[in-house]
Protein backbone atom coordinates (compact mmCIF):
# COMPACT_ATOMS: atom_id res chain seq x y z
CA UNK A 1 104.66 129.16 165.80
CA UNK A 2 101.78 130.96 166.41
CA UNK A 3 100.63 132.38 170.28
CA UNK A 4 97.89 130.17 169.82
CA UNK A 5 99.54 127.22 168.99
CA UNK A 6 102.05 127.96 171.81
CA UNK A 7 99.20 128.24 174.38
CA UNK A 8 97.36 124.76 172.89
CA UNK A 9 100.46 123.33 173.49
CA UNK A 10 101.29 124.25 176.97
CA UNK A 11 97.60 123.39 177.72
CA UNK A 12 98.03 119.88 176.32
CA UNK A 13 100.76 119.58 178.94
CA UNK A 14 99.09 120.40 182.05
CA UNK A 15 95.95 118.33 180.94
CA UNK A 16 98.05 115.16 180.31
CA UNK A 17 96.76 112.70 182.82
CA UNK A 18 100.12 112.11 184.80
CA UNK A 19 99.96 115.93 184.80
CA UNK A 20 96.78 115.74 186.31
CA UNK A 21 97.47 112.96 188.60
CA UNK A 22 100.47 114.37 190.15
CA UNK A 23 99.15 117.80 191.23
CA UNK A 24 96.07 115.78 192.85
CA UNK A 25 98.66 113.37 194.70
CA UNK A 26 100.97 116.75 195.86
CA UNK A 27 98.03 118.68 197.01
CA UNK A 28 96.99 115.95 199.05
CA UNK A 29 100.65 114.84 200.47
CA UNK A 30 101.05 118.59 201.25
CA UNK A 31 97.73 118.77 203.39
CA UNK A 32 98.87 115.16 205.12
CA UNK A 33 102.14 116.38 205.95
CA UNK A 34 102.65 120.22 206.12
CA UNK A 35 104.66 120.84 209.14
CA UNK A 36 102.71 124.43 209.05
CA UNK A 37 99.00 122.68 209.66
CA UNK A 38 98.93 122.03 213.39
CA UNK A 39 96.90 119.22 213.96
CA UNK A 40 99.05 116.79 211.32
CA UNK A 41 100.57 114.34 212.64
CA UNK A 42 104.83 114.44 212.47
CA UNK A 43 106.55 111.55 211.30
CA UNK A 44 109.05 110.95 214.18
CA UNK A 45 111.26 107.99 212.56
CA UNK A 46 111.66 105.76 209.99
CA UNK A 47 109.17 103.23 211.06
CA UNK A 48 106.57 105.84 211.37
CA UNK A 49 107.41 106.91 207.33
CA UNK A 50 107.67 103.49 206.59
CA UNK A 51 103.99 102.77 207.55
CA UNK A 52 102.54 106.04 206.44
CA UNK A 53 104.16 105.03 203.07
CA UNK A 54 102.66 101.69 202.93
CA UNK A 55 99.17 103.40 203.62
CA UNK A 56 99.97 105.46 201.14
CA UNK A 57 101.04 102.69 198.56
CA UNK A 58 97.80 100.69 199.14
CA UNK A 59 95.60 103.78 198.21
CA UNK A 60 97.85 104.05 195.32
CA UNK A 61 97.04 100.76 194.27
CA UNK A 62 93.76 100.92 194.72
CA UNK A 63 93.06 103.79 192.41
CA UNK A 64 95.33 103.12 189.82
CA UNK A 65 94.20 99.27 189.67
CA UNK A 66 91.16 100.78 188.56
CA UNK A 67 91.63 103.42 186.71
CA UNK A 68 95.23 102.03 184.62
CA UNK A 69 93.47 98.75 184.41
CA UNK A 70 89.69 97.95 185.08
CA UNK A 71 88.68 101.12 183.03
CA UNK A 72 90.83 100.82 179.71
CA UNK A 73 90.14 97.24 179.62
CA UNK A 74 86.80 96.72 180.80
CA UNK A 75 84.20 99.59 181.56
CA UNK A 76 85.70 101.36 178.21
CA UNK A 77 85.14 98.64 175.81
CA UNK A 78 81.59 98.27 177.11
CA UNK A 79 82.01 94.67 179.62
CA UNK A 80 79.61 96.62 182.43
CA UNK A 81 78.93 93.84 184.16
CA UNK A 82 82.74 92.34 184.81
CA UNK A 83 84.03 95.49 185.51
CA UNK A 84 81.68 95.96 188.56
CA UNK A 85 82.27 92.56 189.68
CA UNK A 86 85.63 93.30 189.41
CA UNK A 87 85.49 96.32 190.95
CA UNK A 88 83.24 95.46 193.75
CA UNK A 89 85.69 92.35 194.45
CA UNK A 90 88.63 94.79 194.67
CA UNK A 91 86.90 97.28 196.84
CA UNK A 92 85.67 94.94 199.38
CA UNK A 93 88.88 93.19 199.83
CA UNK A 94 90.51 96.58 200.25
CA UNK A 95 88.03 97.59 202.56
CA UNK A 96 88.90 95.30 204.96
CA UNK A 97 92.52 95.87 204.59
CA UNK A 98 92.81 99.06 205.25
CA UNK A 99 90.33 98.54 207.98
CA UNK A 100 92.17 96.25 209.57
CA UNK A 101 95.25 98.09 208.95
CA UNK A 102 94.65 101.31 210.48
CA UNK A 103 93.20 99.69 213.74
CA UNK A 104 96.62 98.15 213.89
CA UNK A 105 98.22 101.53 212.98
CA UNK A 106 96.41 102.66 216.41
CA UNK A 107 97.55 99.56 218.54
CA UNK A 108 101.20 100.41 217.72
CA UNK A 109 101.42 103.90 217.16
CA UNK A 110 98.87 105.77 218.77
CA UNK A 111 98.65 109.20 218.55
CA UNK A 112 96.13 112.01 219.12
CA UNK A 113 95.86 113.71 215.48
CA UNK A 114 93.10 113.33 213.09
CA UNK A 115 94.47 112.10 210.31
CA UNK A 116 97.13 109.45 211.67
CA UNK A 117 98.91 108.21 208.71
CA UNK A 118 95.93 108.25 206.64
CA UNK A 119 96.37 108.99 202.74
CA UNK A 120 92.76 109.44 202.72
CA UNK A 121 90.61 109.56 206.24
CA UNK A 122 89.26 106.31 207.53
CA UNK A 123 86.77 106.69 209.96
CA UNK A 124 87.72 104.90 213.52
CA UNK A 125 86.14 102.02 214.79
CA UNK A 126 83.87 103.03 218.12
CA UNK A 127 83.67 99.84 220.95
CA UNK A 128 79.79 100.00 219.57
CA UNK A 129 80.65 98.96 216.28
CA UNK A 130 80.69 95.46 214.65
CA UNK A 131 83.61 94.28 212.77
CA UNK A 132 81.35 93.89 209.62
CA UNK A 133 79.62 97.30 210.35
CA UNK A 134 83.19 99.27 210.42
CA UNK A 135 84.53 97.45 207.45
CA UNK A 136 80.89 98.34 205.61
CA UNK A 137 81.45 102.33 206.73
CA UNK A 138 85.36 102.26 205.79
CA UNK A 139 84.15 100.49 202.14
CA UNK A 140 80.90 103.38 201.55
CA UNK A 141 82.70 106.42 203.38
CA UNK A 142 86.23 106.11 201.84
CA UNK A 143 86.92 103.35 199.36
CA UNK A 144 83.90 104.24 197.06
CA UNK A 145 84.15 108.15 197.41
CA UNK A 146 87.81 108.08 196.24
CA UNK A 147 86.78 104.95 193.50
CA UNK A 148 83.73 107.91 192.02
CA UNK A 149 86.46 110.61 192.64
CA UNK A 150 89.26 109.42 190.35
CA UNK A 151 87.15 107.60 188.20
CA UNK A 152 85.00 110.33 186.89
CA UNK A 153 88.42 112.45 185.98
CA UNK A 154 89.66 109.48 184.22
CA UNK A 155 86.77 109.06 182.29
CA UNK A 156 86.64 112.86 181.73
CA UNK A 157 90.02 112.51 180.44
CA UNK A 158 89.40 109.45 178.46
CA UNK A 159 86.37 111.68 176.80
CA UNK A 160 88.82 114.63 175.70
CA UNK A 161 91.57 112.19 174.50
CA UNK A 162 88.67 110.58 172.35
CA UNK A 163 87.36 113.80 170.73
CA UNK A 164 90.60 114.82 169.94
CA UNK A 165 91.61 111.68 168.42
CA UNK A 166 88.30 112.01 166.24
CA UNK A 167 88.72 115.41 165.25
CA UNK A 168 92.35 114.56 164.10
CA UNK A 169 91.09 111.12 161.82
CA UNK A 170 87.74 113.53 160.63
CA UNK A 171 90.77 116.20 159.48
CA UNK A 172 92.87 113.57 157.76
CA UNK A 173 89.62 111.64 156.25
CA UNK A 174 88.70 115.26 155.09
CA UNK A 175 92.30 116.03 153.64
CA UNK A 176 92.49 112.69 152.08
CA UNK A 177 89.15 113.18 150.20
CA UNK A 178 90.15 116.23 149.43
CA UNK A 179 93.15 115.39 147.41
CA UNK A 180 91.46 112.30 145.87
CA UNK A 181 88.55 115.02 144.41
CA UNK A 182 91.35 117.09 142.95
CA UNK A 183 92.89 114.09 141.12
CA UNK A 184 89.53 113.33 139.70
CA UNK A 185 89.04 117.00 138.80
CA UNK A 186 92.70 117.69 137.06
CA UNK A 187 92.26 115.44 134.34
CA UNK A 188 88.86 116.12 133.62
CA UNK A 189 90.04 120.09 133.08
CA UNK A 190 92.90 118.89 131.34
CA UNK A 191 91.03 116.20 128.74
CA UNK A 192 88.88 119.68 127.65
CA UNK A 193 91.86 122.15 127.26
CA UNK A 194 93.78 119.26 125.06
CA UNK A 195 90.62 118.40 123.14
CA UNK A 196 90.58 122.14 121.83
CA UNK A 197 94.57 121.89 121.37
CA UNK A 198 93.89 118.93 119.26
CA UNK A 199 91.05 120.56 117.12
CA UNK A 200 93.15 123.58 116.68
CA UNK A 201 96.21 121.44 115.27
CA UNK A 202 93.84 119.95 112.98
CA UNK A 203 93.54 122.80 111.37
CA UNK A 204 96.91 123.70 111.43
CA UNK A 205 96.16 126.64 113.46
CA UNK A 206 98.91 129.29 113.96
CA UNK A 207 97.84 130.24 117.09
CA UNK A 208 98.18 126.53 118.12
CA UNK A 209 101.78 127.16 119.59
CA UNK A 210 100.26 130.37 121.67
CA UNK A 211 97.50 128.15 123.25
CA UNK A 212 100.34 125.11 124.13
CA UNK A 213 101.85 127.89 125.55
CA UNK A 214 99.20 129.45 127.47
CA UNK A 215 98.47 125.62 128.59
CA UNK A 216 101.70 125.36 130.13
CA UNK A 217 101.21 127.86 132.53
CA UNK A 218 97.87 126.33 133.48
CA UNK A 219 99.71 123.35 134.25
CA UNK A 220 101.85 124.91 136.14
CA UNK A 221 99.19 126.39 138.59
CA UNK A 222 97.52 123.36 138.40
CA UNK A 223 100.64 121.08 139.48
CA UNK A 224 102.12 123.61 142.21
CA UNK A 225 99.02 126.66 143.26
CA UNK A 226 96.38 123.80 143.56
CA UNK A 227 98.42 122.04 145.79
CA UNK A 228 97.99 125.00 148.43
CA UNK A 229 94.82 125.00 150.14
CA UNK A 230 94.25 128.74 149.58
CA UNK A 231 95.97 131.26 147.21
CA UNK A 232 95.09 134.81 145.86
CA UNK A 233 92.01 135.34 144.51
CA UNK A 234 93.64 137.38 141.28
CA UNK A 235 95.87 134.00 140.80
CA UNK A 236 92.70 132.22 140.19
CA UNK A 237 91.50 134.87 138.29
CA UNK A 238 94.61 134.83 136.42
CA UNK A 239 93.63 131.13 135.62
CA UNK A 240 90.31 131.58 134.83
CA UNK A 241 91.17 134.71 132.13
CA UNK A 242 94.14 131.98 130.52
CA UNK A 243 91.49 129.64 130.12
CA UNK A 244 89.06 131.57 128.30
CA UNK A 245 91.58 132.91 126.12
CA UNK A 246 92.09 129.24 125.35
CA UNK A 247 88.59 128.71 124.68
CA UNK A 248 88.29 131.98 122.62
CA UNK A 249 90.78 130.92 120.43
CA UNK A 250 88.62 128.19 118.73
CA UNK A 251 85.47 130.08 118.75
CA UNK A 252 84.18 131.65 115.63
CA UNK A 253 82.47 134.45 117.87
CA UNK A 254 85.48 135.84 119.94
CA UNK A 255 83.23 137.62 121.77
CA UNK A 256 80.93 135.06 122.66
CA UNK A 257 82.09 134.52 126.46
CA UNK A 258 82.12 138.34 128.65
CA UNK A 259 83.06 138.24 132.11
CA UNK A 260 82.84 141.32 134.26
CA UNK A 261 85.03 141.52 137.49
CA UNK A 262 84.77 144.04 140.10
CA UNK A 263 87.90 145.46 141.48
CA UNK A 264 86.66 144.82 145.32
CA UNK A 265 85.74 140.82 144.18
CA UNK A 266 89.59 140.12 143.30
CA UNK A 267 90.91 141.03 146.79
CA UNK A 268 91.40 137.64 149.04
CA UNK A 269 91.95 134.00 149.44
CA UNK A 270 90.48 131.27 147.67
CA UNK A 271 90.44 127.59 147.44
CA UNK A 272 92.33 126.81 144.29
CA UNK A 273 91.16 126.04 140.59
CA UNK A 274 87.42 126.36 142.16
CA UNK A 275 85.77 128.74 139.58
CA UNK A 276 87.56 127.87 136.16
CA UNK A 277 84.93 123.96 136.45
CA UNK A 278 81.75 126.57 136.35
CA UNK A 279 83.21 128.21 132.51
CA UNK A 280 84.54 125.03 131.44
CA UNK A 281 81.26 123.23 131.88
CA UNK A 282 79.35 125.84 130.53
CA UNK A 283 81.77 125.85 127.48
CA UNK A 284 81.49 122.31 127.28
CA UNK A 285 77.67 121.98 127.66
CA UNK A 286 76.69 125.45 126.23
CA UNK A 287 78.96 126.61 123.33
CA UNK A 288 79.77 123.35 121.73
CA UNK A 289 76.33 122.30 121.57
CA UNK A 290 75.34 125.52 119.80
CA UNK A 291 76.38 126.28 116.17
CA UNK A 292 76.06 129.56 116.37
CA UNK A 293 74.33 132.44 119.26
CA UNK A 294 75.71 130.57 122.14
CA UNK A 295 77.00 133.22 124.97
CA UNK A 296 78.72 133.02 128.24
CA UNK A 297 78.26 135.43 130.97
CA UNK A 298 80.96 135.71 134.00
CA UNK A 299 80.07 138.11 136.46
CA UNK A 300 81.97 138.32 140.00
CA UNK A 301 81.25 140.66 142.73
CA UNK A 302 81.22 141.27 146.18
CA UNK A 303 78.17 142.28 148.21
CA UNK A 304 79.17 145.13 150.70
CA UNK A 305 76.31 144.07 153.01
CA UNK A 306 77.76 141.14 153.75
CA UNK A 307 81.38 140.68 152.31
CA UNK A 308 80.36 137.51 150.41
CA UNK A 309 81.93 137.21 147.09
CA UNK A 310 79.19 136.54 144.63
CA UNK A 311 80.18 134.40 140.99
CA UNK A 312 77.87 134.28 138.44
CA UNK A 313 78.07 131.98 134.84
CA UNK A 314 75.05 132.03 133.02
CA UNK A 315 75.54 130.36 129.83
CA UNK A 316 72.48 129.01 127.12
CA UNK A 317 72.68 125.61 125.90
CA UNK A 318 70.35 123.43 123.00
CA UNK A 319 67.56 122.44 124.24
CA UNK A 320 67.98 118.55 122.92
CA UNK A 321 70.90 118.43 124.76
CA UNK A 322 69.77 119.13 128.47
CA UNK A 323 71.50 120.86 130.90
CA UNK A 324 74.22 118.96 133.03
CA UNK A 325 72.98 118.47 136.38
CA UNK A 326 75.20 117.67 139.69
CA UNK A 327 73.55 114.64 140.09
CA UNK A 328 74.64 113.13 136.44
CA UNK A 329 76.85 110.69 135.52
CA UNK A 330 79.61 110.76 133.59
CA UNK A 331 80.10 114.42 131.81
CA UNK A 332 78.68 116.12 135.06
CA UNK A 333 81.90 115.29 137.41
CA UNK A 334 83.29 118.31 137.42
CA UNK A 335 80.25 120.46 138.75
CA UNK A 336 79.80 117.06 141.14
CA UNK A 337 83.33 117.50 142.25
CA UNK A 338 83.38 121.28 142.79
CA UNK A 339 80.00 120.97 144.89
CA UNK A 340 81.58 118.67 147.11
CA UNK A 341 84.58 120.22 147.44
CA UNK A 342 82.56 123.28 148.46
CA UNK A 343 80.96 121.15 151.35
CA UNK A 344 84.30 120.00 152.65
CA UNK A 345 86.27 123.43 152.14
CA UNK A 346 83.31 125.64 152.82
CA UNK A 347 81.01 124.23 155.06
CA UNK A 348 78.67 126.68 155.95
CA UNK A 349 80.03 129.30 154.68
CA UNK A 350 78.86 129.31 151.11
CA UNK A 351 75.88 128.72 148.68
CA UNK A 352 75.17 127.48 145.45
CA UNK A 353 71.98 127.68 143.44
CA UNK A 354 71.70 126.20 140.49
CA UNK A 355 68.89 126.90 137.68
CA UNK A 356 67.85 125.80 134.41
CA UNK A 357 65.33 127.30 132.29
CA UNK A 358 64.01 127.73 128.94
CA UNK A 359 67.48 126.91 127.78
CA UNK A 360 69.50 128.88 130.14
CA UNK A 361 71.92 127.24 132.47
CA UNK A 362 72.69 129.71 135.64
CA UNK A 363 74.85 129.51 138.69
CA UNK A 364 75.12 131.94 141.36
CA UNK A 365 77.70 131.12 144.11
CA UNK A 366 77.97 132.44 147.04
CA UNK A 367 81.11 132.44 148.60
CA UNK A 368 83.13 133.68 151.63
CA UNK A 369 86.90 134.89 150.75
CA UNK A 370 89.45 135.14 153.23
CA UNK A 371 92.19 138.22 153.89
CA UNK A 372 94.87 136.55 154.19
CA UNK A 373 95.92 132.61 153.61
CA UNK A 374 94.81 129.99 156.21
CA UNK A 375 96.35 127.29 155.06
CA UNK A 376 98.41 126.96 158.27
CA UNK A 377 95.44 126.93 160.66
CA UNK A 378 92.92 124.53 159.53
């Protein structure tokens, strides 16, 4: 386990809401009754703790009525107007309990000390106030402060909770789309690579057995390598040079597809069997349309300006046929498939033009690699 994942961790802890709610509650317990403060008031027996605690049971109460229970099932799912008639209901009636019960506090335990057994201060009741007028400044100077108080950090909390909970169902929505564009891609490689099996052992090809061969260790990258989220970029390249010797093999022109790799472009991580879709539709949309003079150009590179690994297939196709486009149905799924999985995989941090003319179908992608495998910290 990573430091970072250690420190998320311990911060999840201490910004659990009980977490939260407990250090709030000690802090204030400690400045009620800290024998070191001078002007708190001791408790002297048990019926003095027995009545602070009951002052301090109906705050509890109070707040956690509200924010356990009003907020969760009523402000939170959007019922405005019952929660605050709810909540104004609740606040009045405690207003004049704790009103009433701190005057009686007084009567039977009077004592000279500012906070008296007071959870929260409760402003005292002067001979030239009304009854109604006390309980209305106990309800706006106490009750509501501490209501706006705890409130707000359990909706704060509430908001945190909530983003995390939707960045967790965006990951998995991602992951499961993901995995549902590789199982649409995988077959659609593996159709083309057995259609060329199948013309070679038409012919009776001897180099039919090499090519079965060099197909099962395809399959094996494809079954366990594009499983991972990243590998080695020369793995893929690895890939990509099996396939075109599997592509060469049927071609009349054995030189018709060049690629040219820089030594620099081959250093990193990659998303799995992510270039190979770019040759294999340019094979199948390009040289098999073309009886003869059809090329395929691979290029790779990386620009030192700004480390971005730069792939390049140009390929030239007839001009009856059309070029595929992303956008088409059917025999364009794999370049569909590959774009989007560069949107999910990549987002931001790549590029892909995309041009056809006068019979030449080109793609430049821009792409940035990774030094060492993230597959553990997405």
């Amino acid at each position: 386990m990573s430091f970072k994942e250690i420190a998320e961790k311990i911060w999840s802890k201490l910004t659990n809401r009980w977490t939260l709610n407990l250090v709030v509650w000690l802090f204030i317990i400690d400045g009620v009754y800290n024998p070191r403060i001078d002007d708190i008031y001791r408790l002297e027996n048990g019926r003095h703790l027995l009545a602070a605690l009951l002052m301090h049971l109906s705050w509890f109460v109070l707040i956690y009525s509200n924010t356990s229970w009003l907020i969760p099932r009523f402000l939170i799912r959007k019922k405005y107007a019952l929660y605050f008639l709810l909540l104004s209901i609740q606040s009045i009636l405690f207003a004049f309990w704790i009103g009433w019960y701190s005057e009686w506090l007084l009567e039977v335990f009077p004592v000279p000390t500012k906070h008296f057994y007071f959870l929260i201060s409760v402003p005292l009741r002067s001979s030239f106030d009304s009854l109604l007028g006390y309980y209305m400044g106990v309800l706006l100077s106490a009750v509501l402060p501490v209501h706006f108080l705890f409130s707000l950090g359990r909706l704060v909390q509430y908001f945190f909770k909530e983003r995390k909970r939707s960045e967790l169902l965006e990951k998995k929505q991602l992951e499961s789309e993901l995995l549902l564009l590789k199982s649409q891609v995988n077959p659609h490689f593996l159709f083309n690579v057995l259609n060329s099996i199948y013309s070679m052992s038409l012919k009776q090809s001897a180099k039919a057995p090499e090519m079965i061969l060099k197909l099962s260790h395809l399959l094996r990258y494809m079954l366990y390598e594009s499983q991972q989220e990243y590998v080695p970029l020369d793995k893929e390249l690895l890939m990509l040079r099996a396939y075109i010797d599997l592509e060469t093999m049927r071609l009349k022109d054995k030189n018709a597809i060049q690629i040219m790799i820089e030594a620099e472009a081959a250093q990193g991580y990659i998303a799995p069997a992510l270039l190979i879709f770019f040759v294999e539709n340019a094979v199948k949309h390009g040289l098999e349309t073309l009886p003869s003079g059809g090329f395929i150009t691979i290029k790779m590179s990386k620009q030192r300006n700004t480390e971005l690994l730069h792939f390049q297939c140009i390929n030239n196709f007839e001009d009856s046929s059309g070029a595929p486009k992303i956008n088409e149905k059917g025999s364009g799924i794999g370049l569909r498939n590959v774009a989007k999985r560069l949107e999910l995989i990549y987002p931001g941090k790549h590029e892909l033009k995309i041009t056809n003319n006068n019979c030449i179908f080109e793609v430049n992608l821009y792409l940035k690699t990774f030094t060492h495998d993230l597959s553990d910290h997405r």
